[in-house]
N, C-alpha and C. Protein backbone atom coordinates (compact mmCIF):
# COMPACT_ATOMS: atom_id res chain seq x y z
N UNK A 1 0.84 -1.18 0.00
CA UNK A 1 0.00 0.00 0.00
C UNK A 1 0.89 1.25 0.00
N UNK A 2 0.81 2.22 -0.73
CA UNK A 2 0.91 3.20 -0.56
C UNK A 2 1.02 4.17 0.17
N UNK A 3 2.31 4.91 0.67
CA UNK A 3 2.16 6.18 2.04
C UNK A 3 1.62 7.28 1.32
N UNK A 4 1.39 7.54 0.48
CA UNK A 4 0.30 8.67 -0.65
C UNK A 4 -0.53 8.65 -1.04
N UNK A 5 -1.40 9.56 -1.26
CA UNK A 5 -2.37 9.55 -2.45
C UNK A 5 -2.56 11.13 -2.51
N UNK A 6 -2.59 11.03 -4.07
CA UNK A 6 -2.61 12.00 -4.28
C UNK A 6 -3.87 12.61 -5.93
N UNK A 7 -5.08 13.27 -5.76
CA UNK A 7 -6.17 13.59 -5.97
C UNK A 7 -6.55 14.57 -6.48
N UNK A 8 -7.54 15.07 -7.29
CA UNK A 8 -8.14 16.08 -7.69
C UNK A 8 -9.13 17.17 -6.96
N UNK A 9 -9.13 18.05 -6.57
CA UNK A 9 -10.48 18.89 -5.44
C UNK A 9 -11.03 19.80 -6.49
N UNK A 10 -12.37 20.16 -6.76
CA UNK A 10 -12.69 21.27 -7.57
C UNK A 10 -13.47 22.04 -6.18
N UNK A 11 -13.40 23.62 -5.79
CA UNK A 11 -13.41 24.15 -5.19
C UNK A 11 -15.17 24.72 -5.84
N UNK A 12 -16.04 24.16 -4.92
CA UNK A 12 -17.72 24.43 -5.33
C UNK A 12 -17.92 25.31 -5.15
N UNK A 13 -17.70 26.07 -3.65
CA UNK A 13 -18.34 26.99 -3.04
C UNK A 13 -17.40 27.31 -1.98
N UNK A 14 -17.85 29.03 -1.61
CA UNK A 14 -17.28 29.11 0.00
C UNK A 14 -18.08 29.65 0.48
N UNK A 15 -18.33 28.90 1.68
CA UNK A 15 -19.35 29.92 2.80
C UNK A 15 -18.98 30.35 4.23
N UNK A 16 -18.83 31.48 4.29
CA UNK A 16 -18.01 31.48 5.31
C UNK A 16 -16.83 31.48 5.50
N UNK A 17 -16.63 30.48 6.67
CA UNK A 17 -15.11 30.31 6.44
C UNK A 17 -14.35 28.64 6.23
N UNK A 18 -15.49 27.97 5.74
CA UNK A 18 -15.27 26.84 4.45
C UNK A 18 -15.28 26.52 3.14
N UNK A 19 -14.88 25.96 2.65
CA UNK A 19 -14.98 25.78 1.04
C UNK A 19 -15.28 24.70 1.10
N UNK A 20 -16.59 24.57 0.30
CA UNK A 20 -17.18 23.10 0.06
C UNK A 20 -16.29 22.34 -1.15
N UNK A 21 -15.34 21.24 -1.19
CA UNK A 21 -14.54 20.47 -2.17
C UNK A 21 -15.21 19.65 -2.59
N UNK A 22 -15.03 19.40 -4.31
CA UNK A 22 -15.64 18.30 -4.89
C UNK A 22 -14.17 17.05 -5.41
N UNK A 23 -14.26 16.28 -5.06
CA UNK A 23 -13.12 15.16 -4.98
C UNK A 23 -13.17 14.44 -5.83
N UNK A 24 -11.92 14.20 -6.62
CA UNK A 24 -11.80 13.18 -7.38
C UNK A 24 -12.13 13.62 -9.16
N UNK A 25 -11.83 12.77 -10.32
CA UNK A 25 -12.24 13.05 -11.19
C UNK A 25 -13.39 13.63 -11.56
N UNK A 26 -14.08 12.68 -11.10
CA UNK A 26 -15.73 12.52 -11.20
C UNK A 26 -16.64 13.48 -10.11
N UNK A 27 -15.73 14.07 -9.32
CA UNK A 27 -16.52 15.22 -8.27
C UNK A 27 -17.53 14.58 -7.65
N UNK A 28 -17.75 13.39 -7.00
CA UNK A 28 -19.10 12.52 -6.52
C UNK A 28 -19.08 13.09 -5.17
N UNK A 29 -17.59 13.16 -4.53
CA UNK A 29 -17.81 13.19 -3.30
C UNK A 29 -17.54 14.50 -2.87
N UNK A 30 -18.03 15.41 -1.53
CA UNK A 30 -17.98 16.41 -1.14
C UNK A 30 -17.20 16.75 0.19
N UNK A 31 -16.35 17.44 0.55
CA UNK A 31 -16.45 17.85 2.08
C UNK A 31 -16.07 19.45 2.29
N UNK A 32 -16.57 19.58 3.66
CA UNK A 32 -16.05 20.94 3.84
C UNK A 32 -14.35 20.94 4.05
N UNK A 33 -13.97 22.20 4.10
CA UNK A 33 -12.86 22.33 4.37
C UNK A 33 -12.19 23.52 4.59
N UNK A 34 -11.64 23.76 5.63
CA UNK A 34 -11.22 24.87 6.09
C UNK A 34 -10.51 26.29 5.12
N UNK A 35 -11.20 27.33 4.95
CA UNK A 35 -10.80 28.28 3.92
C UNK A 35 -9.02 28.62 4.46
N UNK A 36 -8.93 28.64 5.71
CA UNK A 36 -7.39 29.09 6.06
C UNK A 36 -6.34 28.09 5.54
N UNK A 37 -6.40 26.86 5.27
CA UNK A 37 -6.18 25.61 4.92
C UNK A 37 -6.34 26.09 2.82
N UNK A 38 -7.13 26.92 1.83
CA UNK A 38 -6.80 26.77 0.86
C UNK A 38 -5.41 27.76 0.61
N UNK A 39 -4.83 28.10 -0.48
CA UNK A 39 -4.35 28.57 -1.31
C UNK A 39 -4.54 29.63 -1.37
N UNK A 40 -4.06 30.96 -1.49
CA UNK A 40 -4.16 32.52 -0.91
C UNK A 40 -4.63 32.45 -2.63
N UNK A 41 -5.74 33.70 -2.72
CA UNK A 41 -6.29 33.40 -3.74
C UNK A 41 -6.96 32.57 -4.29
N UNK A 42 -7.59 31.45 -3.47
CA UNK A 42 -7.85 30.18 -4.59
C UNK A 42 -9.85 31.19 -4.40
N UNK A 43 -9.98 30.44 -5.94
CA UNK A 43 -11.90 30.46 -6.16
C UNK A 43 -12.66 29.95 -5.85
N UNK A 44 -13.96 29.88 -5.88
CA UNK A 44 -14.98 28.72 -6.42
C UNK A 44 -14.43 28.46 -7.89
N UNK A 45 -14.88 27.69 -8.17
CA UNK A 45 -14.52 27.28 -10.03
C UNK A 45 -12.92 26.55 -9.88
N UNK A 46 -11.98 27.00 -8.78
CA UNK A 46 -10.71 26.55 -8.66
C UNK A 46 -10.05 24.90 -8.49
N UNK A 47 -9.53 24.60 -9.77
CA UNK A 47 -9.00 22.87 -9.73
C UNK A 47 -7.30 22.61 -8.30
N UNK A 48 -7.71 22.03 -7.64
CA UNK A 48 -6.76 22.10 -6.80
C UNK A 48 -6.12 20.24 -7.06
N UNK A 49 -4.88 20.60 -6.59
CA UNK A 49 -4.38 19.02 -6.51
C UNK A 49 -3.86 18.89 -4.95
N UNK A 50 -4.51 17.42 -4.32
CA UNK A 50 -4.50 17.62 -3.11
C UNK A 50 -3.46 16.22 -3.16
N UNK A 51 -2.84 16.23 -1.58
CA UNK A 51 -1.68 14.86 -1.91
C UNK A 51 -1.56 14.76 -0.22
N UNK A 52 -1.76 13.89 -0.13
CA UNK A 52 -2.07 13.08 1.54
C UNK A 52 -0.84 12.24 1.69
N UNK A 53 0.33 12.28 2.61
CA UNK A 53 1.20 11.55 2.98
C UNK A 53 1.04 10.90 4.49
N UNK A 54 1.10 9.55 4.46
CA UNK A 54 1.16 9.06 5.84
C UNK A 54 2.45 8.83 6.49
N UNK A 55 2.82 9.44 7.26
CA UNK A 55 4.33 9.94 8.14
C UNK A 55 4.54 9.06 9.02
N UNK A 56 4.51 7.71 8.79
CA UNK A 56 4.95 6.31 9.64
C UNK A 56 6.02 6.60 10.78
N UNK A 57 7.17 7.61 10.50
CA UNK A 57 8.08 8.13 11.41
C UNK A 57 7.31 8.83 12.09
N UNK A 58 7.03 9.68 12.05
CA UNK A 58 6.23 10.77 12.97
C UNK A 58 4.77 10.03 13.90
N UNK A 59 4.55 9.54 13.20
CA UNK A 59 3.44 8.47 14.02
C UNK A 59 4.14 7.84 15.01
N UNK A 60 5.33 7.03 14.69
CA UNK A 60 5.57 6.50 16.04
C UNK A 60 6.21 7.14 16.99
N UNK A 61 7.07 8.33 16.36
CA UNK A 61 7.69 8.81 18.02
C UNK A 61 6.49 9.66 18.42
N UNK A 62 5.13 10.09 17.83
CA UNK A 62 4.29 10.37 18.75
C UNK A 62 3.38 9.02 19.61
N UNK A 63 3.56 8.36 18.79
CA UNK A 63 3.14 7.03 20.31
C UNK A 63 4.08 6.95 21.19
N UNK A 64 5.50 7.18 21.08
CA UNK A 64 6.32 6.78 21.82
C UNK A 64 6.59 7.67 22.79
N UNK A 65 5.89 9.13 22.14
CA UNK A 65 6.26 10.40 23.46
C UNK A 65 4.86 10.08 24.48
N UNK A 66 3.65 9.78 24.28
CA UNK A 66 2.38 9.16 24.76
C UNK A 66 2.03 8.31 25.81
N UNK A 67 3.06 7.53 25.13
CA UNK A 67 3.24 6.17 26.35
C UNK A 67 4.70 6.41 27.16
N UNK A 68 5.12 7.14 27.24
CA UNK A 68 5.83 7.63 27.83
C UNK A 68 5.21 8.86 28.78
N UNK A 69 4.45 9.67 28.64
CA UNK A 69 3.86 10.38 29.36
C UNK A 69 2.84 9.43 30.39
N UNK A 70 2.39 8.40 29.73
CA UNK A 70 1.51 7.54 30.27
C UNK A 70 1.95 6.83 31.43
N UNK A 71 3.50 6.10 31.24
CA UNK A 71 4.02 5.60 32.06
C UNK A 71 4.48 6.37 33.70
N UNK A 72 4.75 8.19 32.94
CA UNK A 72 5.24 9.13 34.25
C UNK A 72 4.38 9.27 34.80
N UNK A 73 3.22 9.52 34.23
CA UNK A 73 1.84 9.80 34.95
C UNK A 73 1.15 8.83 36.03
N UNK A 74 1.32 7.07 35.80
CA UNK A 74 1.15 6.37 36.61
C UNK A 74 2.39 6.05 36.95
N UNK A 75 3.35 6.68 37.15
CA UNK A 75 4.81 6.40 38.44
C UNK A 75 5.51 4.94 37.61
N UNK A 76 4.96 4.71 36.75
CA UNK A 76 5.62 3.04 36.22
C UNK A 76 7.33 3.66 35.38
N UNK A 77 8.83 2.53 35.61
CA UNK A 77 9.74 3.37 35.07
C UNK A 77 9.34 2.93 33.60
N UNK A 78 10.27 3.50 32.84
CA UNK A 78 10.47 3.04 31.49
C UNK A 78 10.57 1.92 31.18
N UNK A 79 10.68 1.14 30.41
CA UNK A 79 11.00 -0.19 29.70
C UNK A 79 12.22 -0.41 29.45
N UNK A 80 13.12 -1.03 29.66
CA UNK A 80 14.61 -1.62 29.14
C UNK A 80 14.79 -1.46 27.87
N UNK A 81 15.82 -0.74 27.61
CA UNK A 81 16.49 -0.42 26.21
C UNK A 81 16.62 -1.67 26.03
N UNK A 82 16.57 -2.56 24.46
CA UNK A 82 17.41 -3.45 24.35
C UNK A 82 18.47 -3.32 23.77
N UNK A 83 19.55 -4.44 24.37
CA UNK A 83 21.11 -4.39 24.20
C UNK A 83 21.46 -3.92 23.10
């Protein structure tokens, strides 16, 4: 599987302070999405290319800072480095 994907958004509408996105080739699917989050300048009518990376590194040293807070918090020590 893939740590990417990377997609089409057509920018429908803004109301407020969201922009409703239409996803994908085919525009089937919708979500809101935060206007501070687009592109300085972007439109309604605007083709955006969106690209999602999953950060497998960064994921784990945030479990690892977590359960580590978890452990100080109930007084338990750390776990043994292994050799």
């Amino acid at each position: 599987m893939k740590a990417e994907k990377k997609f089409r958004a057509l920018i429908d509408r803004i109301e407020g302070n969201q922009g409703v996105l239409l996803l994908g080739e085919e525009e089937r699917e919708a979500i809101d999405f935060p206007k501070s989050f687009l592109p300085e300048g972007a439109r309604e009518g605007d083709i955006l290319t969106v690209k999602i990376r999953l950060e497998s590194r960064k994921t784990k040293e945030a479990k690892e800072k977590v359960a580590k807070l978890i452990r100080k918090v109930q007084g338990l020590k750390p776990p043994l480095s292994p050799p």
